[in-house]
Protein backbone atom coordinates (compact mmCIF):
# COMPACT_ATOMS: atom_id res chain seq x y z
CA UNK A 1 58.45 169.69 182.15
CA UNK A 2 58.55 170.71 186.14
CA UNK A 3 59.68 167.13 186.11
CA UNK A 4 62.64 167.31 184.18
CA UNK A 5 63.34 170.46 185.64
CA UNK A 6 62.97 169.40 189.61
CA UNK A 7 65.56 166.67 188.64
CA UNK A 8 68.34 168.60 187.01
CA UNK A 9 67.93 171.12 189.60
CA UNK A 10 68.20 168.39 192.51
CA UNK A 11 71.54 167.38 190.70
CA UNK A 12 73.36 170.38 191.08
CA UNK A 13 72.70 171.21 187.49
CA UNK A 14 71.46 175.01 186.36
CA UNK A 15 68.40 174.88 184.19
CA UNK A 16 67.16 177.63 182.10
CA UNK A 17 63.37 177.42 180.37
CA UNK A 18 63.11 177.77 176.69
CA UNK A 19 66.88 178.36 175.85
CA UNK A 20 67.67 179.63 172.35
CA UNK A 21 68.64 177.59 169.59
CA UNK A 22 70.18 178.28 166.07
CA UNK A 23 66.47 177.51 165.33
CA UNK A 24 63.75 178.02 167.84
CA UNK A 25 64.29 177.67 171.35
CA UNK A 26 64.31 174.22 173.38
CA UNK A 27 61.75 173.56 176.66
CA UNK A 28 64.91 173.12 179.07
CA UNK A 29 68.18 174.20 179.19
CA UNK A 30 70.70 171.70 181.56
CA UNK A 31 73.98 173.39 182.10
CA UNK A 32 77.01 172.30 183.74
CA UNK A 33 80.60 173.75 184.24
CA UNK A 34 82.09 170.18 183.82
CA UNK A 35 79.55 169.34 180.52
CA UNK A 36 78.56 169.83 177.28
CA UNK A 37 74.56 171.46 177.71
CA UNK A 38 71.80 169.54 176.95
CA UNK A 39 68.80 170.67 175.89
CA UNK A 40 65.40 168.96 176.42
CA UNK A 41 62.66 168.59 174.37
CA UNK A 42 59.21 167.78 175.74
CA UNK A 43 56.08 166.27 174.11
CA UNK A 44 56.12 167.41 170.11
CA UNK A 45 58.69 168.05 168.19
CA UNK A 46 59.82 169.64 164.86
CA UNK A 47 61.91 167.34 163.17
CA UNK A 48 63.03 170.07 160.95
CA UNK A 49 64.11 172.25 164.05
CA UNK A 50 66.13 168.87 165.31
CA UNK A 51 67.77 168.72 162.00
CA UNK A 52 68.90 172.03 161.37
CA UNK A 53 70.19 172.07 165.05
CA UNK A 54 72.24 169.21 164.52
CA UNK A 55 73.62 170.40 161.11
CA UNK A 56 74.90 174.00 162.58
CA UNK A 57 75.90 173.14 165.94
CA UNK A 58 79.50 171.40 166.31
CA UNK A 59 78.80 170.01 169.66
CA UNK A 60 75.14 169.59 170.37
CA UNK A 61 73.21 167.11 172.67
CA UNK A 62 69.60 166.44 172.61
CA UNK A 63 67.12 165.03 174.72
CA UNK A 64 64.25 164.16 173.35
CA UNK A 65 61.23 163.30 175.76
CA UNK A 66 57.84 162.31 173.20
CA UNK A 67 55.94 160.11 176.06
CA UNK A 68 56.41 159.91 179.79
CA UNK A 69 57.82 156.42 178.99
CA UNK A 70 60.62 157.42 176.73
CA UNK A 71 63.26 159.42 175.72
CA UNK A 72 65.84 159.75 172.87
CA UNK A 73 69.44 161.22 173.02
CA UNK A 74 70.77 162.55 170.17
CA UNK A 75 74.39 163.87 170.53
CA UNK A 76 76.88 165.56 167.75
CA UNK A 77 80.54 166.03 168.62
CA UNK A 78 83.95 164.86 170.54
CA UNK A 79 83.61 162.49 173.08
């Protein structure tokens, strides 16, 4: 997660630990004044928490981080 964190931060972006979520919180927090946030999730995750995120947010925008190796974006809304 320090990571994740150490690179947002060294791009200008503000990041907030464990930011709320309709459901549950999210391990990071990337906000922008130009962007839509992003909120990363590290290691585990609850795929019920991901759903129900993605069904009651208009404009929502995952990152999903399961290994060190990969990551998954999921994003819901106007492009």
């Amino acid at each position: 997660m320090e990571t994740l964190h150490n690179y947002f931060s060294s791009q200008n972006y503000r990041v907030e630990v464990e930011p709320r979520l309709n459901l549950g919180r999210a391990d990071l927090g990337v906000y922008s004044d130009t962007k839509d946030p992003l909120y990363v999730e590290i290691g585990s995750v609850s795929l019920l928490k991901i759903w129900y995120n993605l069904s009651k947010e208009n404009i929502i925008n995952l990152l999903l981080v399961p290994y060190e190796e990969y990551a998954i974006e999921l994003f819901k809304g106007n492009l």
